[in-house]
PDB file of N, CA and C in Angstrom:
ATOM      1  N   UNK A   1      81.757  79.775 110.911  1.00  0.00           N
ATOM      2  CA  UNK A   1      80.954  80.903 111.293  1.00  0.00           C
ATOM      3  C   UNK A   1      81.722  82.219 111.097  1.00  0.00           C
ATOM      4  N   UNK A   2      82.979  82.024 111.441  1.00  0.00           N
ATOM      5  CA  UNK A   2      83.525  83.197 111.548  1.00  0.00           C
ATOM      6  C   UNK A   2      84.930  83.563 109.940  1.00  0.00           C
ATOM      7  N   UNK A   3      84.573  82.239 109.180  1.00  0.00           N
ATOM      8  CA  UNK A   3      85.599  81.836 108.327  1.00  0.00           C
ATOM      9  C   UNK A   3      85.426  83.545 107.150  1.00  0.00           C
ATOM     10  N   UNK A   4      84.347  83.923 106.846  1.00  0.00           N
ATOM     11  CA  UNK A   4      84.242  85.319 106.026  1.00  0.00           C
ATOM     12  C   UNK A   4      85.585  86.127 106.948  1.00  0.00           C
ATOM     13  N   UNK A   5      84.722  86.621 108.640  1.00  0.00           N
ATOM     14  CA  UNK A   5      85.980  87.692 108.429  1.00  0.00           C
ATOM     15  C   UNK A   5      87.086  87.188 108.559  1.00  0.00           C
ATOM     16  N   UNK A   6      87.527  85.918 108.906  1.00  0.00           N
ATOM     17  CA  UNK A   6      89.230  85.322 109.315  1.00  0.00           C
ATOM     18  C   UNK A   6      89.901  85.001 107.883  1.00  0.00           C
ATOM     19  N   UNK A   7      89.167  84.862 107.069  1.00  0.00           N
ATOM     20  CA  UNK A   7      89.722  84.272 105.411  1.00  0.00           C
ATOM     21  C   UNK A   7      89.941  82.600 105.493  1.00  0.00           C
ATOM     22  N   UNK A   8      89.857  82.446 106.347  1.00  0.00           N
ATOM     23  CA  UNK A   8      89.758  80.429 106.401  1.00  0.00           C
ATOM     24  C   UNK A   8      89.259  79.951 107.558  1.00  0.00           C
ATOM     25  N   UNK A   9      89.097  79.267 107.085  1.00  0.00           N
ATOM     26  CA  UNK A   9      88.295  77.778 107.969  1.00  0.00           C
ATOM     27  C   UNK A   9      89.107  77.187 108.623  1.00  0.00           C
ATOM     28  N   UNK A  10      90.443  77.178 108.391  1.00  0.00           N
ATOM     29  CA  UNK A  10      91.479  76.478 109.064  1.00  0.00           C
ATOM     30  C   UNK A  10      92.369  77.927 110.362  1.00  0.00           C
ATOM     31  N   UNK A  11      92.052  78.862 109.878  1.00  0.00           N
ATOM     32  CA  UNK A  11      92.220  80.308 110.394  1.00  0.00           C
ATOM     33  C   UNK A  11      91.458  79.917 111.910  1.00  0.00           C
ATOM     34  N   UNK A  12      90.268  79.959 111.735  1.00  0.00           N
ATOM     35  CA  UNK A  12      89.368  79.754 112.424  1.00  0.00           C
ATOM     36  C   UNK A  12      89.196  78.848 113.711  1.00  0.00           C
ATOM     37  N   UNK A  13      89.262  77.450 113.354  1.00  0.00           N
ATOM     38  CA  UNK A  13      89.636  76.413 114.051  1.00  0.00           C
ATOM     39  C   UNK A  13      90.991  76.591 114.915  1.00  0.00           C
ATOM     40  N   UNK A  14      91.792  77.019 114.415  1.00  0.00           N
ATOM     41  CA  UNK A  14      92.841  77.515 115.318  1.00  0.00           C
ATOM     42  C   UNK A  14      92.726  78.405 116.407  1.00  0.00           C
ATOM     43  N   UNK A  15      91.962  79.629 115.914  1.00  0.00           N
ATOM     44  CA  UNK A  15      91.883  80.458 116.855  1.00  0.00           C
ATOM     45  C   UNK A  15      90.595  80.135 117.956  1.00  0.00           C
ATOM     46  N   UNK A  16      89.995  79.324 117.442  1.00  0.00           N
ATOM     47  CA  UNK A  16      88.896  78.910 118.362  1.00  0.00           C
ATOM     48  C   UNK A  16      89.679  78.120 119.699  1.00  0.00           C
ATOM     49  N   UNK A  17      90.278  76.902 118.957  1.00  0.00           N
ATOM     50  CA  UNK A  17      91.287  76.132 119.240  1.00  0.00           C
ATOM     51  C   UNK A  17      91.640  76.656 120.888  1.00  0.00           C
ATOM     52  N   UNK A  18      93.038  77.884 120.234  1.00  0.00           N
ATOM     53  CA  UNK A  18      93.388  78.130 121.391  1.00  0.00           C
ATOM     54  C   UNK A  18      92.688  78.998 122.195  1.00  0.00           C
ATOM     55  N   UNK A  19      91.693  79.596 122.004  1.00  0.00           N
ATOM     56  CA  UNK A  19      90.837  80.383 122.800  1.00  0.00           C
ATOM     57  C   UNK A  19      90.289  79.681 123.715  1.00  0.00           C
ATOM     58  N   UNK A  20      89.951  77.831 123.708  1.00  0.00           N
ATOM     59  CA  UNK A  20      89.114  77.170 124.619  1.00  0.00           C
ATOM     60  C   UNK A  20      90.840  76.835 125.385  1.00  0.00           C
ATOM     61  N   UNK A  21      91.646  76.266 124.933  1.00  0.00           N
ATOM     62  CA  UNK A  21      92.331  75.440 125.269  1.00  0.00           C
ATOM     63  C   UNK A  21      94.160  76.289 126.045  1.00  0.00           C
ATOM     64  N   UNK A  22      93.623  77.571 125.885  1.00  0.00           N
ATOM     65  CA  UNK A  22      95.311  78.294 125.789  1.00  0.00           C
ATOM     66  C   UNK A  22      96.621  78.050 124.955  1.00  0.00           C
ATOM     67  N   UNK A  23      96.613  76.584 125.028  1.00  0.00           N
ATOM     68  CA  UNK A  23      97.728  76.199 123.737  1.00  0.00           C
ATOM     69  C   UNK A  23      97.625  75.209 123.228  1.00  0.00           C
ATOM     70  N   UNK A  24      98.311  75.019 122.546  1.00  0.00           N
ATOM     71  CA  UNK A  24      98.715  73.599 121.510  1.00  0.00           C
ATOM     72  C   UNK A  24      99.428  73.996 120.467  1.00  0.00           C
ATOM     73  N   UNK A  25      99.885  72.396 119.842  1.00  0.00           N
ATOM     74  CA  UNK A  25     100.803  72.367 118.951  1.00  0.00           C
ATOM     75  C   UNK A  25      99.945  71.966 117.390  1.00  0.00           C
ATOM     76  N   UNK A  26     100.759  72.475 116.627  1.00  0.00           N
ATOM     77  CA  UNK A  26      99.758  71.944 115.252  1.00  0.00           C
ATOM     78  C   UNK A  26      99.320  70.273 114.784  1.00  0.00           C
ATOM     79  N   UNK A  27      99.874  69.317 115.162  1.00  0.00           N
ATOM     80  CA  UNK A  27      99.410  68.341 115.077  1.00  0.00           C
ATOM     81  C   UNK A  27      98.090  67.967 116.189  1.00  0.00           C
ATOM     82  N   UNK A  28      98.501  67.932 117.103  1.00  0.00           N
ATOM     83  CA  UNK A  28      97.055  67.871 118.318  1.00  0.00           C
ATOM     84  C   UNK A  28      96.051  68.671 117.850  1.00  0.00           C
ATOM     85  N   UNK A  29      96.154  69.901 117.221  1.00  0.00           N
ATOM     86  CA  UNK A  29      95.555  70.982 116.703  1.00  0.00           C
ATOM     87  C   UNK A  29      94.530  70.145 115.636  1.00  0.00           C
ATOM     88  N   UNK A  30      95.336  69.897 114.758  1.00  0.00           N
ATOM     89  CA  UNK A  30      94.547  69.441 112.934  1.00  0.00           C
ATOM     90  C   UNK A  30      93.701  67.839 113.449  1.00  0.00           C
ATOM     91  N   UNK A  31      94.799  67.120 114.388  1.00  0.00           N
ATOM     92  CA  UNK A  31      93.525  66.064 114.645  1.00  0.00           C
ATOM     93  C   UNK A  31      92.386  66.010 115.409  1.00  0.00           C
ATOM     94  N   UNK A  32      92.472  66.614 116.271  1.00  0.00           N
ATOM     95  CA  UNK A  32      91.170  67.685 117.142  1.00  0.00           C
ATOM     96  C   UNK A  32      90.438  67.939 116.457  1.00  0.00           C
ATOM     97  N   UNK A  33      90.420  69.049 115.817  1.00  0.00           N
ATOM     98  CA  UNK A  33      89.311  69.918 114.768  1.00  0.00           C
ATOM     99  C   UNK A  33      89.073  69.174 113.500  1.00  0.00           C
ATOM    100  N   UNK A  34      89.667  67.927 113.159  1.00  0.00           N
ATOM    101  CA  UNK A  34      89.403  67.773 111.215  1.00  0.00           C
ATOM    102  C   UNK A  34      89.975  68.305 110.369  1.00  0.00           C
ATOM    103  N   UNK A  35      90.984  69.805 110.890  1.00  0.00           N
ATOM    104  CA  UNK A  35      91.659  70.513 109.411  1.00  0.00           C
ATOM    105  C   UNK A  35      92.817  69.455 108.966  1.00  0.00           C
ATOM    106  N   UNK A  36      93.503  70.016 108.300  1.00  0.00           N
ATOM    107  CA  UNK A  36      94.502  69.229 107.119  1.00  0.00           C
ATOM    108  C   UNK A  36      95.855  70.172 107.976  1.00  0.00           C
ATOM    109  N   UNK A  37      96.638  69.140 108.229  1.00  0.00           N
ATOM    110  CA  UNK A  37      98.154  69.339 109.141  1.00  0.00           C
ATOM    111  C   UNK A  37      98.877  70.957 108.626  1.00  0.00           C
ATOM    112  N   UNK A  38      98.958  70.729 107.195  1.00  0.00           N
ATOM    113  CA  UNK A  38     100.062  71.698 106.640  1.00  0.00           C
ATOM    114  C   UNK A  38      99.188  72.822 106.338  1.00  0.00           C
ATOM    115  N   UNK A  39      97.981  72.875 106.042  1.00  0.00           N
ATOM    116  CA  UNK A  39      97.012  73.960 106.038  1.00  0.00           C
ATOM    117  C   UNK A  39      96.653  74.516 107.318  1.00  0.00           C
ATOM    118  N   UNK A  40      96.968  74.091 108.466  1.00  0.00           N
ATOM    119  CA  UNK A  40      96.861  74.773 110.141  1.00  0.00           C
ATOM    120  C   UNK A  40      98.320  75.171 110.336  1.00  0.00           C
ATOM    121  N   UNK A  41      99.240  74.213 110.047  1.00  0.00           N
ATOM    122  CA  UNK A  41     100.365  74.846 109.942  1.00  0.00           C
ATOM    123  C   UNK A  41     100.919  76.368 109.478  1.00  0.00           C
ATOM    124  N   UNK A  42     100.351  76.493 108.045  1.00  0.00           N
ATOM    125  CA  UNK A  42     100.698  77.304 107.725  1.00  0.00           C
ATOM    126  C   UNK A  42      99.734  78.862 108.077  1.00  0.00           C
ATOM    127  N   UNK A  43      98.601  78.812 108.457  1.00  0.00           N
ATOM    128  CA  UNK A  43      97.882  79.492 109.387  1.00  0.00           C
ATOM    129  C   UNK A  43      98.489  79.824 110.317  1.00  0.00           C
ATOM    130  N   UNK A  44      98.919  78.689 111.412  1.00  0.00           N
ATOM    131  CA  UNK A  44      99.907  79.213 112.550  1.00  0.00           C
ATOM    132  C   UNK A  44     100.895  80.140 112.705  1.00  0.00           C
ATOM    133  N   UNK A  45     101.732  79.460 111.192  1.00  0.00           N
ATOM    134  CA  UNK A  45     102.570  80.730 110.882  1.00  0.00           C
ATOM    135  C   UNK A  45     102.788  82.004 110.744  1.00  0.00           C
ATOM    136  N   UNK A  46     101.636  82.287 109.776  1.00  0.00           N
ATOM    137  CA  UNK A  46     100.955  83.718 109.422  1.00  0.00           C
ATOM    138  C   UNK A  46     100.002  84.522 110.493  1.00  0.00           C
ATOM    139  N   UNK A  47      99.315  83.401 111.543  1.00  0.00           N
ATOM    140  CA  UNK A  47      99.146  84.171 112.772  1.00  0.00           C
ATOM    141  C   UNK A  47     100.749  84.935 113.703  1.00  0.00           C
ATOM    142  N   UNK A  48     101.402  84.041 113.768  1.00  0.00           N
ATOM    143  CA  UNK A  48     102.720  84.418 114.280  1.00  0.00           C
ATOM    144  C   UNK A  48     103.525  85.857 113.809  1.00  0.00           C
ATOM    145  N   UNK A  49     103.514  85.395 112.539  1.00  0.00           N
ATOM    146  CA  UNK A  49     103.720  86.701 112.092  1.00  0.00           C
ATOM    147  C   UNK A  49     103.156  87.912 111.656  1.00  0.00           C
ATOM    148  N   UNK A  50     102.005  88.010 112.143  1.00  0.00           N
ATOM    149  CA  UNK A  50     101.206  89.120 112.215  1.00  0.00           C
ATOM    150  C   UNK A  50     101.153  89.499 113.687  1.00  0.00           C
ATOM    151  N   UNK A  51     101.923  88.638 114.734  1.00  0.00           N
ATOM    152  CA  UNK A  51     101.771  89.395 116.006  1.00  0.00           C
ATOM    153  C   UNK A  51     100.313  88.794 116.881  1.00  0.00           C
ATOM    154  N   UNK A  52      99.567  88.204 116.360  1.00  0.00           N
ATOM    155  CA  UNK A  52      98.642  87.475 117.068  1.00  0.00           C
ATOM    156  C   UNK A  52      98.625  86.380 117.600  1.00  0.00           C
ATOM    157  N   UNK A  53      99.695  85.501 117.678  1.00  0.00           N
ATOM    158  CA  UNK A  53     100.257  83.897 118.382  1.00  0.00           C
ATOM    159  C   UNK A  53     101.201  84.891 118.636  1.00  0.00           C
ATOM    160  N   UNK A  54     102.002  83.460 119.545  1.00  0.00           N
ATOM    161  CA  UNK A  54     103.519  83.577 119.308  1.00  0.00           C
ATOM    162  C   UNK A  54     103.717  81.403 119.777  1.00  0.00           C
ATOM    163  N   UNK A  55     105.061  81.368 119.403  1.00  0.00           N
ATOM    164  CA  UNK A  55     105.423  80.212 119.566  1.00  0.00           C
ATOM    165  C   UNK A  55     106.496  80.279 120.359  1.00  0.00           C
ATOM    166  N   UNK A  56     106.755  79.179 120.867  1.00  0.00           N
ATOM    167  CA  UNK A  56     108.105  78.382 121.635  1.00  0.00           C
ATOM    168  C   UNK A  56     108.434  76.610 121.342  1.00  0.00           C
ATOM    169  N   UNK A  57     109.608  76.603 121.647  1.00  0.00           N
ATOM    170  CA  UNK A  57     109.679  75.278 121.498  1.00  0.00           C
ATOM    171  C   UNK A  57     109.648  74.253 122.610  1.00  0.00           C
ATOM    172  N   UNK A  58     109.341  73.480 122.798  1.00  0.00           N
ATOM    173  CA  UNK A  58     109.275  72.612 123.924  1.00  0.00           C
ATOM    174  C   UNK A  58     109.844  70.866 123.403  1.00  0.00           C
ATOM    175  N   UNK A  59     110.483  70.809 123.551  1.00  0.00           N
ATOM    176  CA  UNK A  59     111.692  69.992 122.369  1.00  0.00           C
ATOM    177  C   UNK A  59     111.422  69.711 121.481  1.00  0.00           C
ATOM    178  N   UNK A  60     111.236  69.123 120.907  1.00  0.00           N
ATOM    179  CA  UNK A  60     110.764  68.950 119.028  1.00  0.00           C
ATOM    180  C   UNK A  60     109.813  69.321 118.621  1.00  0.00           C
ATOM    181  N   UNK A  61     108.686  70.212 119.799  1.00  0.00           N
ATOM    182  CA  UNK A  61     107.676  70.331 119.449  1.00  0.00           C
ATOM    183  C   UNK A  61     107.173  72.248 119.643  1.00  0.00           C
ATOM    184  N   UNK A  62     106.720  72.357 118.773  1.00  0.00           N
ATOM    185  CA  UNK A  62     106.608  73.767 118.615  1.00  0.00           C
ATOM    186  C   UNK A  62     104.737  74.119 118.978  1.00  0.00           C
ATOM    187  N   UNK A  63     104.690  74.817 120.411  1.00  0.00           N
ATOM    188  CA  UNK A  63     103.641  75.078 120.985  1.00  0.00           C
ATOM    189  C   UNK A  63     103.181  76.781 120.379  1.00  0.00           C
ATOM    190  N   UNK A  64     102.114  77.041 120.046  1.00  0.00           N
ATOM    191  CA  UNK A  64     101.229  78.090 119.929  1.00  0.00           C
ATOM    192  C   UNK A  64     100.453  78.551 121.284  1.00  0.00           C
ATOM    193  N   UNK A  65     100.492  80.004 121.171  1.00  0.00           N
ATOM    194  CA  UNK A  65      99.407  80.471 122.697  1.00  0.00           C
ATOM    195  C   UNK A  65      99.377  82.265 122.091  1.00  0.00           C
ATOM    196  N   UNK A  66      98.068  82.265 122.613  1.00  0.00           N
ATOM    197  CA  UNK A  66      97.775  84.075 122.149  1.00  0.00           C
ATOM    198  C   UNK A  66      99.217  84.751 122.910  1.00  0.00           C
ATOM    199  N   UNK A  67      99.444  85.807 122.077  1.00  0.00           N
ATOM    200  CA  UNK A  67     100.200  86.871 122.199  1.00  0.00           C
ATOM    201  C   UNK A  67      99.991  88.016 123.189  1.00  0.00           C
ATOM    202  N   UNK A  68     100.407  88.077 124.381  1.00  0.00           N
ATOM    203  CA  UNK A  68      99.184  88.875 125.467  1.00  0.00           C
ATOM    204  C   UNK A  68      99.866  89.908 125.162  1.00  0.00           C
ATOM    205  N   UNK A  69     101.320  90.483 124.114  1.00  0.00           N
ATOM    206  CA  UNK A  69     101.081  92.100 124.286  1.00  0.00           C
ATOM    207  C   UNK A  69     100.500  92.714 122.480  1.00  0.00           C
ATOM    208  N   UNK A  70      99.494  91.763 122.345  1.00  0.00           N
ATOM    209  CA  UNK A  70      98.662  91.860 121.124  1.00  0.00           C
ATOM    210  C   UNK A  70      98.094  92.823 120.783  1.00  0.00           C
ATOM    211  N   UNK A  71      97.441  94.311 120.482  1.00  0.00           N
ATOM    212  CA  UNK A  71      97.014  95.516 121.169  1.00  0.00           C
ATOM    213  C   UNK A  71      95.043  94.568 121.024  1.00  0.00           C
ATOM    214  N   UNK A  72      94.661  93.852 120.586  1.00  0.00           N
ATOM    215  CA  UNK A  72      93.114  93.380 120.394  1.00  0.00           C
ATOM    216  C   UNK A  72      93.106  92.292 120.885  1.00  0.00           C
ATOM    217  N   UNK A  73      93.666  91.740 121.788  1.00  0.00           N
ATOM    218  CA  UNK A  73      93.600  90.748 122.267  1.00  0.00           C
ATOM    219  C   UNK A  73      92.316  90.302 123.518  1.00  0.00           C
ATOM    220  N   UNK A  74      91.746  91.159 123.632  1.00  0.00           N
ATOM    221  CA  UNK A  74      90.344  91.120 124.934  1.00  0.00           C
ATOM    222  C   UNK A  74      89.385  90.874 123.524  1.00  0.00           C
ATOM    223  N   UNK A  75      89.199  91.941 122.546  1.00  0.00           N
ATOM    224  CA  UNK A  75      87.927  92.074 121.873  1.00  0.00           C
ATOM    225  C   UNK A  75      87.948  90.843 120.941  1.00  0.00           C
ATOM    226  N   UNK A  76      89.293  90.139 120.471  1.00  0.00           N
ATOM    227  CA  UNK A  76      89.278  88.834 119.794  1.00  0.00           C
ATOM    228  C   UNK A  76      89.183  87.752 120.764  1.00  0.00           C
ATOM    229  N   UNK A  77      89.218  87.605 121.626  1.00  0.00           N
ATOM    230  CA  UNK A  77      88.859  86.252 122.358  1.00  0.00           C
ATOM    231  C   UNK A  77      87.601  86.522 122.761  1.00  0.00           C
ATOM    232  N   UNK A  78      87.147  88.002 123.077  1.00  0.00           N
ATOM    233  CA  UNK A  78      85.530  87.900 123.526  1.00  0.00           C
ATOM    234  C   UNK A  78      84.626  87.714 122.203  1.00  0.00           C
ATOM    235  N   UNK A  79      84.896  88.034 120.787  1.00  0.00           N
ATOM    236  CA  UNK A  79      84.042  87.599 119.454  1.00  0.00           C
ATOM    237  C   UNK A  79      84.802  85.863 119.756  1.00  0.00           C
ATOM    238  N   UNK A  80      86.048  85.308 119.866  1.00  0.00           N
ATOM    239  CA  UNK A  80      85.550  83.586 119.631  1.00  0.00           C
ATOM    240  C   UNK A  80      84.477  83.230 120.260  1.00  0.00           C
ATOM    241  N   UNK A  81      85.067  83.739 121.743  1.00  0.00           N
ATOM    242  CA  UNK A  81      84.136  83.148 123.042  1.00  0.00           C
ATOM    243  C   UNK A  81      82.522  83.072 122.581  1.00  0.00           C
ATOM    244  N   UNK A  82      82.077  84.501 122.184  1.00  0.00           N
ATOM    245  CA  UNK A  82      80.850  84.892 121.823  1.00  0.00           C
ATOM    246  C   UNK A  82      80.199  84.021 120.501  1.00  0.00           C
ATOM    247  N   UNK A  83      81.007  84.055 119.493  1.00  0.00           N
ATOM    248  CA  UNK A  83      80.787  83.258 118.483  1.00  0.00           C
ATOM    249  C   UNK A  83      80.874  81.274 118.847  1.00  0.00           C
ATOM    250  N   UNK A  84      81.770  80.751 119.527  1.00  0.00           N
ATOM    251  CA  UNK A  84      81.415  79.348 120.513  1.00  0.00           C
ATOM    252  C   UNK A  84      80.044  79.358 120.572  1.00  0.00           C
ATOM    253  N   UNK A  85      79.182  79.941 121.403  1.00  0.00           N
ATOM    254  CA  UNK A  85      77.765  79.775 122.104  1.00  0.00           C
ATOM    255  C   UNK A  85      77.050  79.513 120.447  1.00  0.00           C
ATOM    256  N   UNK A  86      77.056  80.252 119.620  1.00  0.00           N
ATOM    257  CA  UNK A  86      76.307  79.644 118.299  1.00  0.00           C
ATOM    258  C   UNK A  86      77.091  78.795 117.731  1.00  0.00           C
ATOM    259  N   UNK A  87      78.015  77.862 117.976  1.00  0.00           N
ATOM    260  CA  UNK A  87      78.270  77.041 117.158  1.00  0.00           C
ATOM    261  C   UNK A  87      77.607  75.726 117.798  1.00  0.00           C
ATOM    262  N   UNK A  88      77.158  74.763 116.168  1.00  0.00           N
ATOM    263  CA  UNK A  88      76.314  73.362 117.100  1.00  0.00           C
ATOM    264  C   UNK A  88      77.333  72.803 118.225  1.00  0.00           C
ATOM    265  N   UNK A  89      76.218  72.200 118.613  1.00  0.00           N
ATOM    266  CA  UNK A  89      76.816  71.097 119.944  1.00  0.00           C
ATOM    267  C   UNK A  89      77.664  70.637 120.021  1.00  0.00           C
ATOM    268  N   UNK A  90      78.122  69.713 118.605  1.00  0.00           N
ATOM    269  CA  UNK A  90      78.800  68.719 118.522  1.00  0.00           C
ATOM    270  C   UNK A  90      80.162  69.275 118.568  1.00  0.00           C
ATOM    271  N   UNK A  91      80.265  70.499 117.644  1.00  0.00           N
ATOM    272  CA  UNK A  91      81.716  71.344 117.337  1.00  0.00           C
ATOM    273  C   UNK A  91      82.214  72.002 118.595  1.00  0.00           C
ATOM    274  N   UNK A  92      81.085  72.110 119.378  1.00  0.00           N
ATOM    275  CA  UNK A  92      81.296  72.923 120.736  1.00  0.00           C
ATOM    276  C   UNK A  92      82.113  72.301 121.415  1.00  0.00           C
ATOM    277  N   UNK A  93      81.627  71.256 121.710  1.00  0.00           N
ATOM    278  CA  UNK A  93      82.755  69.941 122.399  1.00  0.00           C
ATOM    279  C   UNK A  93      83.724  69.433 121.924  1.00  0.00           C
ATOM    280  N   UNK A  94      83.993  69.529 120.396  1.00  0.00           N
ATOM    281  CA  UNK A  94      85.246  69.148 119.875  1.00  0.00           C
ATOM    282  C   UNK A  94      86.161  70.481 120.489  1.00  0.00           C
ATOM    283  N   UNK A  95      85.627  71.315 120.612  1.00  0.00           N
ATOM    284  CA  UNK A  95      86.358  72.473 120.729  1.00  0.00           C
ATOM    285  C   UNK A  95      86.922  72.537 122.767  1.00  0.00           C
ATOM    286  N   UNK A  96      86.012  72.236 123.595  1.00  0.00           N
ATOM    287  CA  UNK A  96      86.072  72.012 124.593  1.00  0.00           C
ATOM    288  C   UNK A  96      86.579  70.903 125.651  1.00  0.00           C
ATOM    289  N   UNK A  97      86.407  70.258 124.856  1.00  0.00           N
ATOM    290  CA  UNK A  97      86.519  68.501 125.673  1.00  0.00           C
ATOM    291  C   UNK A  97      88.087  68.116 125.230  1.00  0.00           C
ATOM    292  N   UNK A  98      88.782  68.256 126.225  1.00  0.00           N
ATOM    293  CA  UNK A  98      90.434  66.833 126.058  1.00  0.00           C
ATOM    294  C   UNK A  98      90.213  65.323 126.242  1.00  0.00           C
ATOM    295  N   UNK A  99      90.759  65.483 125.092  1.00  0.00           N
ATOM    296  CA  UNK A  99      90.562  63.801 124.837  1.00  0.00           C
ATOM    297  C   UNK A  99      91.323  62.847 125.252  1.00  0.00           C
ATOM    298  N   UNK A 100      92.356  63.205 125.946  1.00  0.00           N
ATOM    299  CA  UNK A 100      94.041  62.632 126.655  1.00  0.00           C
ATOM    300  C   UNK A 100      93.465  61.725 128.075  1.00  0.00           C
ATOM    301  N   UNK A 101      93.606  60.561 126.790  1.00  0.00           N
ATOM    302  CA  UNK A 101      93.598  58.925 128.232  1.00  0.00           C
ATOM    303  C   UNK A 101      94.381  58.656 129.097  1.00  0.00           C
ATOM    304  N   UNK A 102      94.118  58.843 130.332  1.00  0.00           N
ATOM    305  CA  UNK A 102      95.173  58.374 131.275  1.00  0.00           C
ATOM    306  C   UNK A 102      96.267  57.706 130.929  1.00  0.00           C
ATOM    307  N   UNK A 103      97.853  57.537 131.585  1.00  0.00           N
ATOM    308  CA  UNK A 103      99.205  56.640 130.985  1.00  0.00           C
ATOM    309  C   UNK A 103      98.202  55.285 131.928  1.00  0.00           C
ATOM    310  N   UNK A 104      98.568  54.542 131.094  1.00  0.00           N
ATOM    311  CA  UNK A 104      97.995  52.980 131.868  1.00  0.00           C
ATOM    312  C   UNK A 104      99.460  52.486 132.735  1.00  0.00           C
ATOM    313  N   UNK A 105      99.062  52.074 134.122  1.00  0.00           N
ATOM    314  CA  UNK A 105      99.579  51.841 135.004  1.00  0.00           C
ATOM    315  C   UNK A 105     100.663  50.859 134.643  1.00  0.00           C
ATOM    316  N   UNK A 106     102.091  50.951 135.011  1.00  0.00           N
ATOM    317  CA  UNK A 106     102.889  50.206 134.649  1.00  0.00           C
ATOM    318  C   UNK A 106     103.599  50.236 133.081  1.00  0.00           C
ATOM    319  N   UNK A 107     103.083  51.351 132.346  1.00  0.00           N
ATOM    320  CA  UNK A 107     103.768  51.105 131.113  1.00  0.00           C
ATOM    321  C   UNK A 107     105.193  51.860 131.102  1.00  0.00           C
ATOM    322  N   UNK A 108     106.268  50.937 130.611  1.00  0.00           N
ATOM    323  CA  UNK A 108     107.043  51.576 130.594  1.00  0.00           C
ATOM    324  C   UNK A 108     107.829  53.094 129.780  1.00  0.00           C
ATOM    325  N   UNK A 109     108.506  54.186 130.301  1.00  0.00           N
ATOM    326  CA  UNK A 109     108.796  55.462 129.587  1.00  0.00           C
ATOM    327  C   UNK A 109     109.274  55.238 128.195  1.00  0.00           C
TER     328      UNK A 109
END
């Protein structure tokens, strides 16, 4: 929906991404939504360095979350937010719903 003004589809999904969810990492990211690993990846990046993410590491794993001293950071999460309500059903909930199954009782660390 929003892939014209973002320049990708994988652009997109990301920023939707973390707009429902606050963060994540690019793998949880690409299998969530359907994009392709190294094509969200490299999105991530280029969000980063434009000042609109930022990242940290959390041991091997490198987490994404909006940039709160972003100067557009209200009017871009209120167009995802706004743009969500027209997207179908189905994408709505991919976008909304965690999919993380309980640890089953007794398994070991």
């Amino acid at each position: 929906m929003l892939e014209a003004l973002l320049g990708s589809q994988d652009e997109e999904r990301a920023l939707m991404y973390l707009n429902c969810r606050e963060e994540g990492y690019p793998r949880q990211m690409a299998r969530e939504t359907g994009a392709t690993f190294s094509s969200l990846q490299t999105q991530l990046r280029r969000l980063e360095e434009s000042g609109i993410l930022y990242s940290e590491s959390l041991g091997r794993t490198r987490v994404y979350r909006f940039n709160p001293r972003y100067p557009f950071l209200g009017e871009l999460r209120a167009l995802l937010t706004k743009a969500l309500r027209f997207y179908p059903e189905a994408e709505r909930e991919m976008f909304l719903m965690s999919r993380q199954r309980p640890r089953l009782a007794g398994k070991p660390l």
